[in-house]
PDB file of N, CA and C in Angstrom:
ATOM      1  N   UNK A   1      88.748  81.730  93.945  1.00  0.00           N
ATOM      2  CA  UNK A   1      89.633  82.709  94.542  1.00  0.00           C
ATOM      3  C   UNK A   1      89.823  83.862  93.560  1.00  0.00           C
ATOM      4  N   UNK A   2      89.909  85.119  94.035  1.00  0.00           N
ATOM      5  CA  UNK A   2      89.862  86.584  93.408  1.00  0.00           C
ATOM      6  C   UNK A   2      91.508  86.856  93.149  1.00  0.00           C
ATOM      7  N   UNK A   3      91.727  86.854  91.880  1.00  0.00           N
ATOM      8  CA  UNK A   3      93.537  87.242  91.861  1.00  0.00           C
ATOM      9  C   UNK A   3      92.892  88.422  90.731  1.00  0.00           C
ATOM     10  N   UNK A   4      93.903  89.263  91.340  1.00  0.00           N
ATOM     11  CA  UNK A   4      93.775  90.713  90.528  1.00  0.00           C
ATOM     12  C   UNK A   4      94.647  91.315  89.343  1.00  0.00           C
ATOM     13  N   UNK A   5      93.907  91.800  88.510  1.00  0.00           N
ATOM     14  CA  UNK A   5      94.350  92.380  87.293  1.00  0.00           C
ATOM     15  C   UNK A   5      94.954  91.526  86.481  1.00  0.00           C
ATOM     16  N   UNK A   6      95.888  91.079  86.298  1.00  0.00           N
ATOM     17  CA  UNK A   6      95.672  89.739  84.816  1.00  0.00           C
ATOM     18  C   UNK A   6      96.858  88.570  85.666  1.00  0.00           C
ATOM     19  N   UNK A   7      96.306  88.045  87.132  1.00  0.00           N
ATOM     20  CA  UNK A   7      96.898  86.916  87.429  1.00  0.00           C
ATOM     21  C   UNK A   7      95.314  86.243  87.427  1.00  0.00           C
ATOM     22  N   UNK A   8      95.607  85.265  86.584  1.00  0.00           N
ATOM     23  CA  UNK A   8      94.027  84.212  86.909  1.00  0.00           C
ATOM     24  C   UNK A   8      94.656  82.609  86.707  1.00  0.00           C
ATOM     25  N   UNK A   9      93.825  81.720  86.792  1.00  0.00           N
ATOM     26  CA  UNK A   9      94.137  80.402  86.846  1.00  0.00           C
ATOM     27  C   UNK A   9      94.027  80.054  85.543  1.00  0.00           C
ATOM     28  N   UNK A  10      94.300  78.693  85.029  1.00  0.00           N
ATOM     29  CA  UNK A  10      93.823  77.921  84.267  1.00  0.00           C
ATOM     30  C   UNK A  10      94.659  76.834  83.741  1.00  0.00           C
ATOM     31  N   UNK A  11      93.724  75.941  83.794  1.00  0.00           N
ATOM     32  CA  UNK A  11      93.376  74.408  84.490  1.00  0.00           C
ATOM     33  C   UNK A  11      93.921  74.420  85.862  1.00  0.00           C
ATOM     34  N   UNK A  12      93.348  75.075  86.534  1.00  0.00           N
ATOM     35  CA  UNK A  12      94.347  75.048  88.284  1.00  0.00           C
ATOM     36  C   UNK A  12      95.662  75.702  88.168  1.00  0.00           C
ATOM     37  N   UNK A  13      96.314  76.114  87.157  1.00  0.00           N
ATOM     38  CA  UNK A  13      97.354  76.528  87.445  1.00  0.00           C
ATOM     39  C   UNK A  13      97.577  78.438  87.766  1.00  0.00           C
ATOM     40  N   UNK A  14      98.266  78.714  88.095  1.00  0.00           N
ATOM     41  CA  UNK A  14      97.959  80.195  88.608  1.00  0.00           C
ATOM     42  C   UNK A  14      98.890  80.628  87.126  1.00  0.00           C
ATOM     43  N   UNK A  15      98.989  81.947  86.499  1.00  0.00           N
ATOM     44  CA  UNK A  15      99.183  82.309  85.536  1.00  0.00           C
ATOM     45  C   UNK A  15      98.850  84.290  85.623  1.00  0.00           C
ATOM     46  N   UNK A  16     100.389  84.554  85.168  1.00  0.00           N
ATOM     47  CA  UNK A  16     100.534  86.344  84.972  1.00  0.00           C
ATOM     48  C   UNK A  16     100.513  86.308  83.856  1.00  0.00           C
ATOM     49  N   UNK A  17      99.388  86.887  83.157  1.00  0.00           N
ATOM     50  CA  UNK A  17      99.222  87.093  81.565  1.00  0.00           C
ATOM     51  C   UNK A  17      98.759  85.546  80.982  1.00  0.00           C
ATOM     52  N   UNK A  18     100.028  85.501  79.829  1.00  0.00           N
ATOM     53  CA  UNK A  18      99.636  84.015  79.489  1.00  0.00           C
ATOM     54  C   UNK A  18     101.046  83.060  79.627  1.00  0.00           C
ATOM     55  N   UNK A  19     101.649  83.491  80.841  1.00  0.00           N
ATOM     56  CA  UNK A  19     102.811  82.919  81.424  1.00  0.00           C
ATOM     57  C   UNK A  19     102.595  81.965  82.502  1.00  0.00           C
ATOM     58  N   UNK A  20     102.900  81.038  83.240  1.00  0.00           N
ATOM     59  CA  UNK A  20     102.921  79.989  83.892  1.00  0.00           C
ATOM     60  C   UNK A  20     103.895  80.457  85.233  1.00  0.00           C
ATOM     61  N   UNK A  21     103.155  80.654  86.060  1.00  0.00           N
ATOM     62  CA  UNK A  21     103.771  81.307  87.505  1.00  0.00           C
ATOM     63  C   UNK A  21     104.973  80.020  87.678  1.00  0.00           C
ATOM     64  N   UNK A  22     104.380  78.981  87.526  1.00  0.00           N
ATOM     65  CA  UNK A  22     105.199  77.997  88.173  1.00  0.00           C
ATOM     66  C   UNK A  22     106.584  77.451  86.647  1.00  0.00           C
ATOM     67  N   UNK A  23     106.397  77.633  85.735  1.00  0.00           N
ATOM     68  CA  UNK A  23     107.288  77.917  84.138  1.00  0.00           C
ATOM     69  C   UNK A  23     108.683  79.218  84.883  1.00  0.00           C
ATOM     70  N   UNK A  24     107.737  80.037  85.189  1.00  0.00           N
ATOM     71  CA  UNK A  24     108.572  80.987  85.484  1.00  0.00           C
ATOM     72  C   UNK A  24     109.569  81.191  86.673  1.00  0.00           C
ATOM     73  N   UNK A  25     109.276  80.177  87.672  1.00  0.00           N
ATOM     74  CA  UNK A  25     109.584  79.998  89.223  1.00  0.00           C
ATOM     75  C   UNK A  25     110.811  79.024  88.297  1.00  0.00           C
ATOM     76  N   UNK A  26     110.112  78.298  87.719  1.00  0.00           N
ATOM     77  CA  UNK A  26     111.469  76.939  87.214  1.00  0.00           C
ATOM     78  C   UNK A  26     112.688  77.975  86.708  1.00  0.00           C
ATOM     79  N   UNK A  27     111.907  78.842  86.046  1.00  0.00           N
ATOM     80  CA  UNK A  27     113.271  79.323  84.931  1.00  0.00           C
ATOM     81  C   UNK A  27     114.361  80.060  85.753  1.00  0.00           C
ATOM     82  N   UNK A  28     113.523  80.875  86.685  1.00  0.00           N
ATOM     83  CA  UNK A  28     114.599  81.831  87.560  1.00  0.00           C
ATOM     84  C   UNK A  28     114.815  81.210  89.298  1.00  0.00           C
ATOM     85  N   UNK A  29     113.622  80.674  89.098  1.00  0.00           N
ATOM     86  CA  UNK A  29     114.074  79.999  90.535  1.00  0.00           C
ATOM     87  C   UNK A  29     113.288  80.885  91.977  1.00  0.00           C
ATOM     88  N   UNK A  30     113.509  81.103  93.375  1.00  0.00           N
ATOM     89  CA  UNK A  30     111.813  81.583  93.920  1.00  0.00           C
ATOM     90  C   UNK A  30     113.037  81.626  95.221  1.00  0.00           C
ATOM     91  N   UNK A  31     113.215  82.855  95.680  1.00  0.00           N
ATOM     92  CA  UNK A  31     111.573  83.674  95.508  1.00  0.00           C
ATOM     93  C   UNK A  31     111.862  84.695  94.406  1.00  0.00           C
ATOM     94  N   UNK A  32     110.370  85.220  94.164  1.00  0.00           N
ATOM     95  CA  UNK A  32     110.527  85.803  92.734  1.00  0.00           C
ATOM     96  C   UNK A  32     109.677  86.955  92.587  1.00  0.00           C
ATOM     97  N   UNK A  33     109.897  88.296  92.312  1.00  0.00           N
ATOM     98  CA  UNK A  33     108.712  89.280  92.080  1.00  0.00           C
ATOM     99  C   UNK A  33     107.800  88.780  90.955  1.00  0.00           C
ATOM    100  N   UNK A  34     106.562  89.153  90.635  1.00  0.00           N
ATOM    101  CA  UNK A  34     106.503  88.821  89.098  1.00  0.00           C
ATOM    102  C   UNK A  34     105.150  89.709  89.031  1.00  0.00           C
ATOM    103  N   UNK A  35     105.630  90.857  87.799  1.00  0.00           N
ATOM    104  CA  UNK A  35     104.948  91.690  87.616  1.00  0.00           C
ATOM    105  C   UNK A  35     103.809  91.278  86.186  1.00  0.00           C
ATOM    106  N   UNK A  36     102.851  92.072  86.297  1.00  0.00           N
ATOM    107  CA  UNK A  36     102.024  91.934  85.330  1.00  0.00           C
ATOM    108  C   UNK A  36     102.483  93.353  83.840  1.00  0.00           C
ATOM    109  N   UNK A  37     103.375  93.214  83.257  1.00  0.00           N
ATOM    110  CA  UNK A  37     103.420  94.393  81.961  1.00  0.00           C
ATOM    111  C   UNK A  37     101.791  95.100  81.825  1.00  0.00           C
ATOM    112  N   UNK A  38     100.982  94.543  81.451  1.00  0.00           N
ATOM    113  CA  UNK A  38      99.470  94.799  80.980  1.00  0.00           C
ATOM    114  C   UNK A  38      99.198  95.510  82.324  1.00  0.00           C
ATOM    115  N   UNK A  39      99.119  95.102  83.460  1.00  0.00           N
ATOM    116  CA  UNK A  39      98.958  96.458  84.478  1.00  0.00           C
ATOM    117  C   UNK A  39      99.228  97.250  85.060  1.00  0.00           C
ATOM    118  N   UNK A  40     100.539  96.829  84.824  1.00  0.00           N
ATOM    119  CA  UNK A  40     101.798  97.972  85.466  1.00  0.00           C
ATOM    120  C   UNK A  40     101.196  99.336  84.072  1.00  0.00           C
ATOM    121  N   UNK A  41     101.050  99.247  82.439  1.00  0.00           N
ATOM    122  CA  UNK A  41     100.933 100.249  81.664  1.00  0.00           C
ATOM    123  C   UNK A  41      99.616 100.910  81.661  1.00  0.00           C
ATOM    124  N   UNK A  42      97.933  99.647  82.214  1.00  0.00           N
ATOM    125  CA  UNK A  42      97.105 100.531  82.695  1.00  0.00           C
ATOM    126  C   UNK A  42      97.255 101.246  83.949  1.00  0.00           C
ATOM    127  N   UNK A  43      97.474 101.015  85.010  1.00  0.00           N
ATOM    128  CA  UNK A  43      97.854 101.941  85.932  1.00  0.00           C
ATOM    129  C   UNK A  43      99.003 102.898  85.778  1.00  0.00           C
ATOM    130  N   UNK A  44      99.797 102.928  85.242  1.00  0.00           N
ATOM    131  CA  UNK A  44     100.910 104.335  84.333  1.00  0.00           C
ATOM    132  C   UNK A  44      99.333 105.362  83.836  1.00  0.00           C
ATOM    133  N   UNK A  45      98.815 104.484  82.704  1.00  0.00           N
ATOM    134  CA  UNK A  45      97.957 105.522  81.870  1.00  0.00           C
ATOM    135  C   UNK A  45      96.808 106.016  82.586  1.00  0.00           C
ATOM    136  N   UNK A  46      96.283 105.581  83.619  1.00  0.00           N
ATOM    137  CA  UNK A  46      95.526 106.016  84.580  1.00  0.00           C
ATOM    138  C   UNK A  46      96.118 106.994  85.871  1.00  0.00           C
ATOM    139  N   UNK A  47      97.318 106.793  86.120  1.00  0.00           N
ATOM    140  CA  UNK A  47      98.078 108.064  86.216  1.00  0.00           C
ATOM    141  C   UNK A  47      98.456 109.402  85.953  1.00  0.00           C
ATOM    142  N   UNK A  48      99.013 109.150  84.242  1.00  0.00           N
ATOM    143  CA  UNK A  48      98.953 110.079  83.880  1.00  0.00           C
ATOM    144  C   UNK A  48      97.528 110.831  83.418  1.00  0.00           C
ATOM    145  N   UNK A  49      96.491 109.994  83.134  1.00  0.00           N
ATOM    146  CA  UNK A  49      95.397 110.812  82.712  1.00  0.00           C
ATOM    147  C   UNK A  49      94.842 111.648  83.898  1.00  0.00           C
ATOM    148  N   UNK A  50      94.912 111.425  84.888  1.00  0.00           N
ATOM    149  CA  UNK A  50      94.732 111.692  86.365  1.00  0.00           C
ATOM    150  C   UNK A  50      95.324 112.836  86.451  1.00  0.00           C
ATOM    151  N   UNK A  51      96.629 113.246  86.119  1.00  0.00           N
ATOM    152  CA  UNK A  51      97.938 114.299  86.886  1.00  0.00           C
ATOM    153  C   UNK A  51      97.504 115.082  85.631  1.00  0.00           C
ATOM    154  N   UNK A  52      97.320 114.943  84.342  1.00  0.00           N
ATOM    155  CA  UNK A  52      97.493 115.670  83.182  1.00  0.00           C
ATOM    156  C   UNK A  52      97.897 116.540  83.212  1.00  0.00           C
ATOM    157  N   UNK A  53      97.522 117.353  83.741  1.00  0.00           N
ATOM    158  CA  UNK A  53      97.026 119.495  83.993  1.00  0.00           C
ATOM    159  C   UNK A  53      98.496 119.388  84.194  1.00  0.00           C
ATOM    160  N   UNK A  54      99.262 118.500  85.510  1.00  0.00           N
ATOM    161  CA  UNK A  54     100.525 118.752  85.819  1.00  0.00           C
ATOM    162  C   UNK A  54     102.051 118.536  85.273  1.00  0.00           C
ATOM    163  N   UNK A  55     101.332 117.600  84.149  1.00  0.00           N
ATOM    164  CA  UNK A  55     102.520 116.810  83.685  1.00  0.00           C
ATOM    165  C   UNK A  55     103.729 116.376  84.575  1.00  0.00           C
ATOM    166  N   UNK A  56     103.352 115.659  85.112  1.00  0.00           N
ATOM    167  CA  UNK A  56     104.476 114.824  86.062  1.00  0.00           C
ATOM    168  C   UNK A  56     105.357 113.793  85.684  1.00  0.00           C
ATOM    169  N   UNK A  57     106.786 113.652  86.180  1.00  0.00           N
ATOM    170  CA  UNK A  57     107.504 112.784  85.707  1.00  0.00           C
ATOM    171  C   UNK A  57     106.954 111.160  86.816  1.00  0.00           C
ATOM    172  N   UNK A  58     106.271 110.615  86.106  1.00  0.00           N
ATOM    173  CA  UNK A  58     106.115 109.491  86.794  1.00  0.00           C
ATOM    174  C   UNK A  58     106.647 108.327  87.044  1.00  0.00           C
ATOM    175  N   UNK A  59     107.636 107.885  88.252  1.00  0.00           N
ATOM    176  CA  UNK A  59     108.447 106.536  87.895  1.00  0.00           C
ATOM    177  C   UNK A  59     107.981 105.378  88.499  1.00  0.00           C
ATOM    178  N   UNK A  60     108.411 104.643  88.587  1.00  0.00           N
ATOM    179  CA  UNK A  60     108.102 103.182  89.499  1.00  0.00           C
ATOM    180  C   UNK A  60     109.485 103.029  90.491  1.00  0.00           C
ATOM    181  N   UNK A  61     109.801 102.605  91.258  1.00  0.00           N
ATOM    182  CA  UNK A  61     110.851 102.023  92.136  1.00  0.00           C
ATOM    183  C   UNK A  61     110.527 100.647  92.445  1.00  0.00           C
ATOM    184  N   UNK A  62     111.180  99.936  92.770  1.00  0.00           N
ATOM    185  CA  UNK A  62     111.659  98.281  92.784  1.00  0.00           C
ATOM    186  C   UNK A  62     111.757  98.735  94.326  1.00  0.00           C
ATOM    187  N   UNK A  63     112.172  99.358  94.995  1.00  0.00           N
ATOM    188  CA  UNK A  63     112.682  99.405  96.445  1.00  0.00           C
ATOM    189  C   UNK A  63     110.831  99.271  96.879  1.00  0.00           C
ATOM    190  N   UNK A  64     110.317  99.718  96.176  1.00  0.00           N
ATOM    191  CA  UNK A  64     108.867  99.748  97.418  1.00  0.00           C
ATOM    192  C   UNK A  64     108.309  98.491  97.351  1.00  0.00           C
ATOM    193  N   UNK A  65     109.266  97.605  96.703  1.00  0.00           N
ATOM    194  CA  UNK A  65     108.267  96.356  97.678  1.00  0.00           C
ATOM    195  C   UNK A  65     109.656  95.656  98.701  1.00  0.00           C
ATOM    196  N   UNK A  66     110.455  96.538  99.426  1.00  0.00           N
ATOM    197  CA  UNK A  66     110.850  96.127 100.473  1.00  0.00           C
ATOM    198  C   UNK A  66     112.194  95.735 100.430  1.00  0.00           C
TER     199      UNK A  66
END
């Protein structure tokens, strides 16, 4: 199975970075967003290298996932 940008398995277990999806479900409990840091800052820097010329204030919002 294809999980994108730094969610991958290992030993069967699903894993954001080198965190434990299911470690992390225990700690806070589910349902649960769970972002990747490492791609949330390549996609920022692929942003801004993109807009450059414009220098844009670029943010994120929490509301767009619903």
């Amino acid at each position: 199975m294809y999980y994108p940008h730094d969610f991958h398995r290992v030993k069967g277990e699903l894993h954001c970075e080198r965190v434990s999806v299911a470690r992390i479900a225990e700690a806070v409990g589910t349902p649960v967003y769970i972002y990747s840091h490492k791609t949330l800052v390549d996609h920022l820097r692929k942003l801004q290298r993109a807009f450059r010329v414009m220098r844009p204030l670029i943010c994120f919002s929490v509301k767009a996932n619903g």
